[in-house]
C-alpha atoms as a PDB file:
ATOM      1  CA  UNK A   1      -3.098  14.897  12.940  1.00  0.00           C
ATOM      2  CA  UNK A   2      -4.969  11.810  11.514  1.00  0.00           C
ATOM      3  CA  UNK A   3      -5.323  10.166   7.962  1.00  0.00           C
ATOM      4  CA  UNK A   4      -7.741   7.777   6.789  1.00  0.00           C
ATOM      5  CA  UNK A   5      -6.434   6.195   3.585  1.00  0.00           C
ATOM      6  CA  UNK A   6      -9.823   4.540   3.200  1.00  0.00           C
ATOM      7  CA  UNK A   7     -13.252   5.077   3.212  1.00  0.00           C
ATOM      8  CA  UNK A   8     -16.448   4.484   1.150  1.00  0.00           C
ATOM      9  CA  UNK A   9     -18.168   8.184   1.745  1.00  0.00           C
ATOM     10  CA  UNK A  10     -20.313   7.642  -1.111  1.00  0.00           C
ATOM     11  CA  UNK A  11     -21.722   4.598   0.458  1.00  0.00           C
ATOM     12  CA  UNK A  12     -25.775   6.013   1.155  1.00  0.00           C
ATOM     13  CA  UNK A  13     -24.826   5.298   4.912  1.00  0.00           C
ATOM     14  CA  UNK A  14     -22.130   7.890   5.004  1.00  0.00           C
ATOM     15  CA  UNK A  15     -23.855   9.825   2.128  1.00  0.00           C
ATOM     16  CA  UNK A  16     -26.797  10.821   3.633  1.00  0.00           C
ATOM     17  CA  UNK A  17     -24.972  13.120   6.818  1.00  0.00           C
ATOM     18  CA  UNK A  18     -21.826  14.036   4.975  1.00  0.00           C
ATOM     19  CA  UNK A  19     -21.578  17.488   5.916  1.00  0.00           C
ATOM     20  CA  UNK A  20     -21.649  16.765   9.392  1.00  0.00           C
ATOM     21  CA  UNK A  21     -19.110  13.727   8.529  1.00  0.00           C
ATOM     22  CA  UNK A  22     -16.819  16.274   7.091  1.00  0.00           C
ATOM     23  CA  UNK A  23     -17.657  18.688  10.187  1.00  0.00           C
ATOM     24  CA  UNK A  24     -16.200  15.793  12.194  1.00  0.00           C
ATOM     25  CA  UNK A  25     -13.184  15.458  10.337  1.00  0.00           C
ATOM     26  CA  UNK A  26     -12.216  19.276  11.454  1.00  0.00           C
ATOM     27  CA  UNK A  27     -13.453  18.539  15.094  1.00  0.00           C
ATOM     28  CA  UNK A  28     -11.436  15.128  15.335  1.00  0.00           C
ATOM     29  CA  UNK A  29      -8.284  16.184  13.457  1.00  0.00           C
ATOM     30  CA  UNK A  30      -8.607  14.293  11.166  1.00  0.00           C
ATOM     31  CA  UNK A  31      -6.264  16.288   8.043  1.00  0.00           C
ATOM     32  CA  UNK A  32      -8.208  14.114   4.643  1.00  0.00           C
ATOM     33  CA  UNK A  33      -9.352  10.979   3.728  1.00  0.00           C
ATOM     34  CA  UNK A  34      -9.079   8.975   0.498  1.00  0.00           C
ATOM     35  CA  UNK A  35     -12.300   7.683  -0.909  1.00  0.00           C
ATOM     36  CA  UNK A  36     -11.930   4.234  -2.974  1.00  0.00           C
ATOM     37  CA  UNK A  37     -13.921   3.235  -5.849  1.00  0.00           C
ATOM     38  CA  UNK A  38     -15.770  -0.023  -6.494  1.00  0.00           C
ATOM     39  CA  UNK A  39     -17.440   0.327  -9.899  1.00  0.00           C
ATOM     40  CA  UNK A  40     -18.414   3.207 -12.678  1.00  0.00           C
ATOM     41  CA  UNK A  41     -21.241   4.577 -10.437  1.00  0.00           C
ATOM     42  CA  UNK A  42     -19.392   4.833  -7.361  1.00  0.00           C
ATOM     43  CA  UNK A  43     -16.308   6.876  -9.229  1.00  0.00           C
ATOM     44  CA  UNK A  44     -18.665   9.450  -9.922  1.00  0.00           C
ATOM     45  CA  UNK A  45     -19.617   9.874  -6.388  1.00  0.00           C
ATOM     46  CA  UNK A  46     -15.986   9.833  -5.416  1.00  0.00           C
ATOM     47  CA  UNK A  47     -14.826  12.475  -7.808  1.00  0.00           C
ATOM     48  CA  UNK A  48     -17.999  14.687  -6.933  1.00  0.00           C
ATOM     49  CA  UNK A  49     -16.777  14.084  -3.291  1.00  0.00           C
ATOM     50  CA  UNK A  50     -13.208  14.979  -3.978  1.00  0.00           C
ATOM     51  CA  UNK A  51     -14.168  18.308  -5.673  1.00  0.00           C
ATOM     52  CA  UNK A  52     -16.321  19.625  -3.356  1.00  0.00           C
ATOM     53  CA  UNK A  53     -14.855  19.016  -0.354  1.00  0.00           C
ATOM     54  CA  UNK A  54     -11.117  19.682   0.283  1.00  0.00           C
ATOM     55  CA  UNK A  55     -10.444  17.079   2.906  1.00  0.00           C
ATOM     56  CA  UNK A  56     -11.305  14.524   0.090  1.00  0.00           C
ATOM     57  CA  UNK A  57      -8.939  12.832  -2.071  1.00  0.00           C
ATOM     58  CA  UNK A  58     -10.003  10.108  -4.800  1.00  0.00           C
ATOM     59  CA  UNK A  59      -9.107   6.854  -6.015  1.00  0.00           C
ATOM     60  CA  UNK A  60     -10.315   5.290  -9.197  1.00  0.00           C
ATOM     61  CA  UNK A  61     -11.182   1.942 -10.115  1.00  0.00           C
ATOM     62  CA  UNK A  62     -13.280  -1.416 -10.232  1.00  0.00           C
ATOM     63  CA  UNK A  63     -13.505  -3.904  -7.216  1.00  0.00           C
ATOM     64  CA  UNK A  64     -13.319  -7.517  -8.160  1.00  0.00           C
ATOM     65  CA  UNK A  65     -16.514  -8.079  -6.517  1.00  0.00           C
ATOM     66  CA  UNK A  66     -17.778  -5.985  -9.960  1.00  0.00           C
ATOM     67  CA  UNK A  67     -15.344  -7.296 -12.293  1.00  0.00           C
ATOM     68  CA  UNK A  68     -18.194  -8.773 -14.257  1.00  0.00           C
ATOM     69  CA  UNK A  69     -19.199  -5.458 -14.960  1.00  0.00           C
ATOM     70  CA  UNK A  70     -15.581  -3.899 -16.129  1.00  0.00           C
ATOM     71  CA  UNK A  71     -16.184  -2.793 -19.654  1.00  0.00           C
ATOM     72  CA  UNK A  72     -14.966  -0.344 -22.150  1.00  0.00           C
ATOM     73  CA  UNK A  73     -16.920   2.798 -20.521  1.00  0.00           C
ATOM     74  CA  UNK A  74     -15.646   2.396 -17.396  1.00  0.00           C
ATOM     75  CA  UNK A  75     -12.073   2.247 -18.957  1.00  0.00           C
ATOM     76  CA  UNK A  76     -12.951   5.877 -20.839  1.00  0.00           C
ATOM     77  CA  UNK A  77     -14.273   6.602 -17.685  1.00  0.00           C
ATOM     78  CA  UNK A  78     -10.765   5.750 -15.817  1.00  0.00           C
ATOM     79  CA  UNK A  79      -8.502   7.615 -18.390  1.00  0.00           C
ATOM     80  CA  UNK A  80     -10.697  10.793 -18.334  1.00  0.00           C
ATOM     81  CA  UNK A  81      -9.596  10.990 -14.397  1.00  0.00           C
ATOM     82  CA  UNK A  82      -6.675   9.562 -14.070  1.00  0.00           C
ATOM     83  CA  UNK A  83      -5.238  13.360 -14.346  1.00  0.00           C
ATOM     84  CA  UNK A  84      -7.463  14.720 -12.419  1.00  0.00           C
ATOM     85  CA  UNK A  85      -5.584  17.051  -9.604  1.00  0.00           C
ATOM     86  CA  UNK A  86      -7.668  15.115  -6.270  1.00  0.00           C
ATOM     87  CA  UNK A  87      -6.732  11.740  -7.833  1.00  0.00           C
ATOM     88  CA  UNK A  88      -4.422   9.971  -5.722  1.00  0.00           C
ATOM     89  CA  UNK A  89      -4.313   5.969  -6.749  1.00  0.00           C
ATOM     90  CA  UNK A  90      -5.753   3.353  -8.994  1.00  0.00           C
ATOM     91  CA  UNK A  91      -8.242   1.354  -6.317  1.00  0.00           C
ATOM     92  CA  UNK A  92      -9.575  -0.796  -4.761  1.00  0.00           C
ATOM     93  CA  UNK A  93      -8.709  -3.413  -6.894  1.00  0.00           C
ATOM     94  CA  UNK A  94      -7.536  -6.925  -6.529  1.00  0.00           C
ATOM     95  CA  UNK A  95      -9.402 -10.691  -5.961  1.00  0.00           C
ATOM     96  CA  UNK A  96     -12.061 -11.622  -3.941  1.00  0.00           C
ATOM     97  CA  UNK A  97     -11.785 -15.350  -3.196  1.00  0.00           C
ATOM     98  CA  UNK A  98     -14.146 -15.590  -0.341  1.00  0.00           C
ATOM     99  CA  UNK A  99     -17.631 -14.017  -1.869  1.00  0.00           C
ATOM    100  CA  UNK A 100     -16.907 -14.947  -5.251  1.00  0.00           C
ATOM    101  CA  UNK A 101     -19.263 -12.181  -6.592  1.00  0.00           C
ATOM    102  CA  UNK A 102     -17.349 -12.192 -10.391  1.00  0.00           C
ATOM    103  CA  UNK A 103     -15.630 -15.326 -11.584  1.00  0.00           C
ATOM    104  CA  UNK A 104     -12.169 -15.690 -10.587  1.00  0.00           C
ATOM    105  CA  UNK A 105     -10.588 -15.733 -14.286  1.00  0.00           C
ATOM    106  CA  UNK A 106     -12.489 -12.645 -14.599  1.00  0.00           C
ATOM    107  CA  UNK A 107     -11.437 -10.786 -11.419  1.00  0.00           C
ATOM    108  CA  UNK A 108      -7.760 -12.068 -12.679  1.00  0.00           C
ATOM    109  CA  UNK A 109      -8.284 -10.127 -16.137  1.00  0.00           C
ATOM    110  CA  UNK A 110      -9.535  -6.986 -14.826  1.00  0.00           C
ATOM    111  CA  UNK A 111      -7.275  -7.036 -12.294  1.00  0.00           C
ATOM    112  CA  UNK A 112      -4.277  -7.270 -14.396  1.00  0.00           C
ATOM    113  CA  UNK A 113      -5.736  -4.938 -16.772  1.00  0.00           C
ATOM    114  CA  UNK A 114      -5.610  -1.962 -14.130  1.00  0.00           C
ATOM    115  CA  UNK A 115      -2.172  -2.942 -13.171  1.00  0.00           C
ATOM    116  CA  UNK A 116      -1.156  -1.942 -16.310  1.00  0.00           C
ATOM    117  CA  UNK A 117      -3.445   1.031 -16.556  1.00  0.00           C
ATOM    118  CA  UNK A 118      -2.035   2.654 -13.231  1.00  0.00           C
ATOM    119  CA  UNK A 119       1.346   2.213 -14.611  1.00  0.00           C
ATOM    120  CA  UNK A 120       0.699   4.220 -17.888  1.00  0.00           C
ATOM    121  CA  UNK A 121      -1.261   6.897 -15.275  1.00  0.00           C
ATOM    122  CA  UNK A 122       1.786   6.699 -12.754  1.00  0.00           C
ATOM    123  CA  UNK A 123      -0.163   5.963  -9.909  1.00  0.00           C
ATOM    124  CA  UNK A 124       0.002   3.658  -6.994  1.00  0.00           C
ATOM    125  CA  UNK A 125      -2.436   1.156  -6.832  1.00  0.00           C
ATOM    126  CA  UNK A 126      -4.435  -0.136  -3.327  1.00  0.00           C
ATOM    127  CA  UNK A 127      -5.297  -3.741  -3.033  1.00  0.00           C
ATOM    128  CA  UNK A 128      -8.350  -5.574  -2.296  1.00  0.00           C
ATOM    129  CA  UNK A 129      -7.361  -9.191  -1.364  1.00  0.00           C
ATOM    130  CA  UNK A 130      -9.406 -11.841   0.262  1.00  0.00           C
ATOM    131  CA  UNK A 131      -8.570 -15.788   0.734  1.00  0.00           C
ATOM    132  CA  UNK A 132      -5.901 -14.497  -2.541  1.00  0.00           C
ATOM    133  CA  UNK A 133      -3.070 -13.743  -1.248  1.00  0.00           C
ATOM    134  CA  UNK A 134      -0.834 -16.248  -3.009  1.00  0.00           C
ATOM    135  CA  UNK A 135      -2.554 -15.509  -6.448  1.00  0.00           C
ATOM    136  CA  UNK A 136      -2.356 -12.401  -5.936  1.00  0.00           C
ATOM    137  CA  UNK A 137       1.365 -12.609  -5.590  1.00  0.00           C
ATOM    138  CA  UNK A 138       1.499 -14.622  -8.770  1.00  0.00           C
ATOM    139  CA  UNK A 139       0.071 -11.956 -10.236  1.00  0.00           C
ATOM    140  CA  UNK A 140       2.091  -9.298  -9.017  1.00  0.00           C
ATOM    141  CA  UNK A 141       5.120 -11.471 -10.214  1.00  0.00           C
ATOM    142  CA  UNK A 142       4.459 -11.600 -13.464  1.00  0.00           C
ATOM    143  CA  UNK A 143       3.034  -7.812 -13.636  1.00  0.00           C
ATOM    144  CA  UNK A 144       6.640  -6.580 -11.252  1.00  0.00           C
ATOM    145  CA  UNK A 145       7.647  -4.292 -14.317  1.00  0.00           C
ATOM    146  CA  UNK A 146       4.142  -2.412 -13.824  1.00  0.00           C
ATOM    147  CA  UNK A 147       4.562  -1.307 -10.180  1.00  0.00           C
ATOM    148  CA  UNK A 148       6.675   1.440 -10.246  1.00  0.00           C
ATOM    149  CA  UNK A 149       3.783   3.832  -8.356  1.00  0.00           C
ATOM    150  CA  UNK A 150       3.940   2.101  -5.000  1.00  0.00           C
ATOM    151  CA  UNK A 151       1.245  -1.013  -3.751  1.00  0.00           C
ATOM    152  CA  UNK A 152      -0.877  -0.806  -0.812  1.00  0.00           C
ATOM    153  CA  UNK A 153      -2.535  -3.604   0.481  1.00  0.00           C
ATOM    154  CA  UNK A 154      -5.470  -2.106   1.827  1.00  0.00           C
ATOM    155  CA  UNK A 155      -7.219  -3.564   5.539  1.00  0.00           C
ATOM    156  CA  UNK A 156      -4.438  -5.720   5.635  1.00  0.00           C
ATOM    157  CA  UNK A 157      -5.325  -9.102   6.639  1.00  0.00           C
ATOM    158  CA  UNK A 158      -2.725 -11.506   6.138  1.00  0.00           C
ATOM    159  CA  UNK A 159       0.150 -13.042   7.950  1.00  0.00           C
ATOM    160  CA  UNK A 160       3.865 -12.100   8.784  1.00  0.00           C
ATOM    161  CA  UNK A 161       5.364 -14.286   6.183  1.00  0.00           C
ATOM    162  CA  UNK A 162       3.082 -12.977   3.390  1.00  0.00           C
ATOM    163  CA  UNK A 163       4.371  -9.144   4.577  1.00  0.00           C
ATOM    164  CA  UNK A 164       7.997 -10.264   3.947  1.00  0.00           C
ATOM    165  CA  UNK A 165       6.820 -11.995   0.499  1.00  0.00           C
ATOM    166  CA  UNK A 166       5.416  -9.046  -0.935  1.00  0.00           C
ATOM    167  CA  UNK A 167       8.209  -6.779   0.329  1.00  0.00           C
ATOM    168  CA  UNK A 168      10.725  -8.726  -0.619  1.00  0.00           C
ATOM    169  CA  UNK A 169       8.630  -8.619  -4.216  1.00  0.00           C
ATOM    170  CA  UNK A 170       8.180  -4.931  -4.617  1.00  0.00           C
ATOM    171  CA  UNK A 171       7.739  -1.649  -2.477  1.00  0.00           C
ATOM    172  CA  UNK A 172       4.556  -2.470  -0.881  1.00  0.00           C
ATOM    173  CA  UNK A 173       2.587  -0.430   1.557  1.00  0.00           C
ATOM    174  CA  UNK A 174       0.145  -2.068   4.445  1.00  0.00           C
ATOM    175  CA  UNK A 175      -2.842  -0.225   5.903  1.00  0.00           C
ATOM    176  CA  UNK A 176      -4.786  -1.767   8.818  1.00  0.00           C
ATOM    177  CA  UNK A 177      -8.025  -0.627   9.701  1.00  0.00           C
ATOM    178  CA  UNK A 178     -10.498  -1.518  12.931  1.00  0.00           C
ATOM    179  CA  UNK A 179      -9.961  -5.043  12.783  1.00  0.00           C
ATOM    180  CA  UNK A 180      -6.923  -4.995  14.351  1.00  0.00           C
ATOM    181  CA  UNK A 181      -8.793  -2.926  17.823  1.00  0.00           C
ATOM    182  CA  UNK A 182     -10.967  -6.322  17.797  1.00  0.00           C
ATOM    183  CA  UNK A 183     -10.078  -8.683  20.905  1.00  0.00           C
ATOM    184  CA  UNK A 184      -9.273 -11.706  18.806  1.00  0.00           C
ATOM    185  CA  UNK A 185      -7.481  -9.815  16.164  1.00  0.00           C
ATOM    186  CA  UNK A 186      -3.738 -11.589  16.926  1.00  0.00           C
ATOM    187  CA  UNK A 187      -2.227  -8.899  14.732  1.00  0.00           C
ATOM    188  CA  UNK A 188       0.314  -7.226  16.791  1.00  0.00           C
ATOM    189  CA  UNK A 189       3.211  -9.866  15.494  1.00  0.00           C
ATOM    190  CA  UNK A 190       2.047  -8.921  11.722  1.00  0.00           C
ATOM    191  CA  UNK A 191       2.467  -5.195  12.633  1.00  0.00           C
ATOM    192  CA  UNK A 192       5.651  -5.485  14.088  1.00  0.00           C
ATOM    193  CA  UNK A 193       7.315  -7.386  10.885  1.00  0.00           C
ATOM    194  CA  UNK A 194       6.465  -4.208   8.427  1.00  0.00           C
ATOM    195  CA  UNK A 195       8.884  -1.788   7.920  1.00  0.00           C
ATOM    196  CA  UNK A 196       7.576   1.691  10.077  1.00  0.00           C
ATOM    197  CA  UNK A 197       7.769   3.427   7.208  1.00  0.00           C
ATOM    198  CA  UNK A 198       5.716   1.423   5.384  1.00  0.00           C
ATOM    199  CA  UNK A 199       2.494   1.584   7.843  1.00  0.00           C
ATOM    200  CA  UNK A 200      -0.479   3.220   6.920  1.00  0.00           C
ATOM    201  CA  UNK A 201      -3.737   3.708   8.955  1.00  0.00           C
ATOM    202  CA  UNK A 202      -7.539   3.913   8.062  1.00  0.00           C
ATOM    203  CA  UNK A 203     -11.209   2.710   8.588  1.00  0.00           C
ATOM    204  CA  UNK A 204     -12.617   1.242   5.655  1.00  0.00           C
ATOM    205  CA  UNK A 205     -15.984   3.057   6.785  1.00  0.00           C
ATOM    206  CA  UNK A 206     -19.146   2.328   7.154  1.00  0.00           C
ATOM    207  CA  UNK A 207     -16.997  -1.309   7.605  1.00  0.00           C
ATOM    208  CA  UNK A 208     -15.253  -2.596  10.031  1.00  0.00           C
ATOM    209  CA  UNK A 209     -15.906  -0.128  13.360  1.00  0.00           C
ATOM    210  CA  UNK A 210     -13.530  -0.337  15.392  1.00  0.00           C
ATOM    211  CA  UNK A 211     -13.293  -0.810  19.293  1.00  0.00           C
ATOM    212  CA  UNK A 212     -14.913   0.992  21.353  1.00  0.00           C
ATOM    213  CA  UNK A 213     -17.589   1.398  18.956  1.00  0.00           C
ATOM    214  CA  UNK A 214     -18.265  -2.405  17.429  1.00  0.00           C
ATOM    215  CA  UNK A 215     -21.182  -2.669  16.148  1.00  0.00           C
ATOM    216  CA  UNK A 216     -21.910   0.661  15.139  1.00  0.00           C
ATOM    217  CA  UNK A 217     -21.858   2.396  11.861  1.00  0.00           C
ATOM    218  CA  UNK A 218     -18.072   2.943  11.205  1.00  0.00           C
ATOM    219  CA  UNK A 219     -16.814   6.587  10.808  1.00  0.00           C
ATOM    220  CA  UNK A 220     -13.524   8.277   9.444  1.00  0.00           C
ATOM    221  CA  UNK A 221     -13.329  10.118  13.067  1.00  0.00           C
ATOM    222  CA  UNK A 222     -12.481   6.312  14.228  1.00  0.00           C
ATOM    223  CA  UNK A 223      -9.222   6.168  12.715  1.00  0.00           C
ATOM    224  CA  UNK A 224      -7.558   7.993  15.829  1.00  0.00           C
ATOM    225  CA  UNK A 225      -8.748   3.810  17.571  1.00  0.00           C
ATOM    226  CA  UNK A 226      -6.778   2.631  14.939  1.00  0.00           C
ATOM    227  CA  UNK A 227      -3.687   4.480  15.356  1.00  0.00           C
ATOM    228  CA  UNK A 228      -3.223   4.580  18.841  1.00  0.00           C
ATOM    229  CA  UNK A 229      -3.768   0.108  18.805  1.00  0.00           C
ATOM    230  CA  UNK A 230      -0.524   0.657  15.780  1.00  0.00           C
ATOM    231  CA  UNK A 231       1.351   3.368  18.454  1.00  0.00           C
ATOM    232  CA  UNK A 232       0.383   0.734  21.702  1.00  0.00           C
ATOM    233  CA  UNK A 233       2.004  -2.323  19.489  1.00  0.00           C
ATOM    234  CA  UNK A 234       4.896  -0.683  18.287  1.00  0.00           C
ATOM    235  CA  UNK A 235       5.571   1.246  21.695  1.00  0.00           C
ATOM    236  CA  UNK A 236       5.260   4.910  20.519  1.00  0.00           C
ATOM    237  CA  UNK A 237       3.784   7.611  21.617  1.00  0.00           C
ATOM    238  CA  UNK A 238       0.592   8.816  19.601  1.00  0.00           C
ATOM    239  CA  UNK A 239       2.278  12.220  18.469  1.00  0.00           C
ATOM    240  CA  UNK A 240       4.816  10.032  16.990  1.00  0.00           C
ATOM    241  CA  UNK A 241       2.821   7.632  15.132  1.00  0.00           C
ATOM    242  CA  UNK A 242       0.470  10.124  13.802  1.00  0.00           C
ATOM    243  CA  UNK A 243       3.997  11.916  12.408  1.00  0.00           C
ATOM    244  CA  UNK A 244       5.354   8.546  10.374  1.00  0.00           C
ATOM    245  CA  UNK A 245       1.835   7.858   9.393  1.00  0.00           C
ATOM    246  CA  UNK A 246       1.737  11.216   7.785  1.00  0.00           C
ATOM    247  CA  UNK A 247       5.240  11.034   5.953  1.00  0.00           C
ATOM    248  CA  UNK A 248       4.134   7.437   5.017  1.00  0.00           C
ATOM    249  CA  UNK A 249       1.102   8.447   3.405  1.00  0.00           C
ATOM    250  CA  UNK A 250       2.637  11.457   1.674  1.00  0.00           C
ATOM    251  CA  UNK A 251       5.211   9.503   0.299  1.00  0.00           C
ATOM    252  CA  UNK A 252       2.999   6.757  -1.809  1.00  0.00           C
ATOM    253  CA  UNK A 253       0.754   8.974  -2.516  1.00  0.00           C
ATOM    254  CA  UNK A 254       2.423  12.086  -4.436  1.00  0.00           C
ATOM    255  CA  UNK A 255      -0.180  14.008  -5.413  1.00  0.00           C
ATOM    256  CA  UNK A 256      -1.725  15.292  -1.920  1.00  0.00           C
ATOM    257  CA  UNK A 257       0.134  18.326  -1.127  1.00  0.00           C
ATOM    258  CA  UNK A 258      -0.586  19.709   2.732  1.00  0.00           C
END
């Protein structure tokens, strides 16, 4: 059994051929998926997702990329949901450092501000981070007393040292996604340095295909590439893997019930 932690399904790529997406999903064994949020629009989609089909579970919340746009009905918007039964985690949020889309002391405010908000909705939350790492430590620093949900860092990207930093910080979570299948990806000393238990897997679809399929429109049936380069580092057998990356994801995020 497979889990992708995250995917964009309401992305028009994915959109447009769910059904035989989620026909896939049944096919590849692939048990659910967790669909993030970027922005007000795109939590709609996910929660229209979530209820329709049962392999989909929801997160809710604004991307820095759209900070800029982070206003008072997208906060309504947030609380309305946050109880909602397929809502799993407050996400993706975080900084964006490399595109810059919304400026940084305003990706730092709304970013904060839904620390605070998944604390009050006891949820995890998943984080975006991007050429941020260190501020986004800061951050978590100063916000420690607000993570009492569990923190993923989402398509993790960042070094071994940073991985001991943020555990040492709080109980944090690291999903890797088809990067880590590419040949210059360098990430099997990274992987190694996180706690088993702590290891989650997913695609980040339509991003980030993995290998052998680079170059192609990413797909949630992909996540079995991802798992089996995670099993191959860490010198397991696939049946294993798939078995702590199911107790893994079960365990941050409460609320899916199998």
């Amino acid at each position: 059994m497979y889990i992708d932690s995250h995917v964009h399904l309401d992305d028009s790529r994915l959109l447009e051929n769910i059904d035989e997406h989620i026909a896939e999903l049944k096919a590849g064994n692939v048990e659910f998926v967790i669909n993030a949020s970027c922005g007000l629009k795109t939590q709609a989609k996910t929660i229209c997702l979530a209820e329709k089909y049962r392999q989909i579970y929801a997160l809710i919340g604004n991307h820095c990329h759209e900070a800029k746009f982070f206003n008072d009905e997208m906060i309504e918007a947030m609380i309305a949901h946050a109880n909602h039964k397929k809502v799993v985690g407050v996400g993706e949020i975080g900084l964006d450092f490399h595109y810059d889309f919304s400026p940084r002391d305003v990706q730092r405010n709304v970013f904060e501000q839904q620390l605070v908000m998944a604390d009050k909705f006891k949820l995890p939350v998943v984080l975006h981070i991007r050429e941020a790492y260190g501020e986004v430590l800061e951050i978590i620093k100063a916000h420690k007393k607000h993570l009492n949900s569990g923190v993923l860092l989402h398509c993790y990207s960042g070094s071994a040292e940073s991985v001991k930093e943020y555990s040492r910080l709080c109980d944090c979570y690291f999903s890797f996604g088809g990067a880590i299948t590419f040949k210059n990806a360098k990430k099997d000393d990274v992987i190694k340095v996180i706690p088993v238990n702590r290891i989650l897997t997913e695609t980040d679809a339509p991003y980030l295909t993995p290998e052998p399929f680079r170059g192609r429109l990413n797909k949630p049936i992909y996540v079995r590439y991802v798992l089996e380069k995670i099993a191959e580092v860490l010198d397991k057998e696939s049946n294993e893997m798939q078995d702590i990356v199911i107790s893994n994801t079960l365990r941050l995020f409460t609320r899916i019930k199998l």
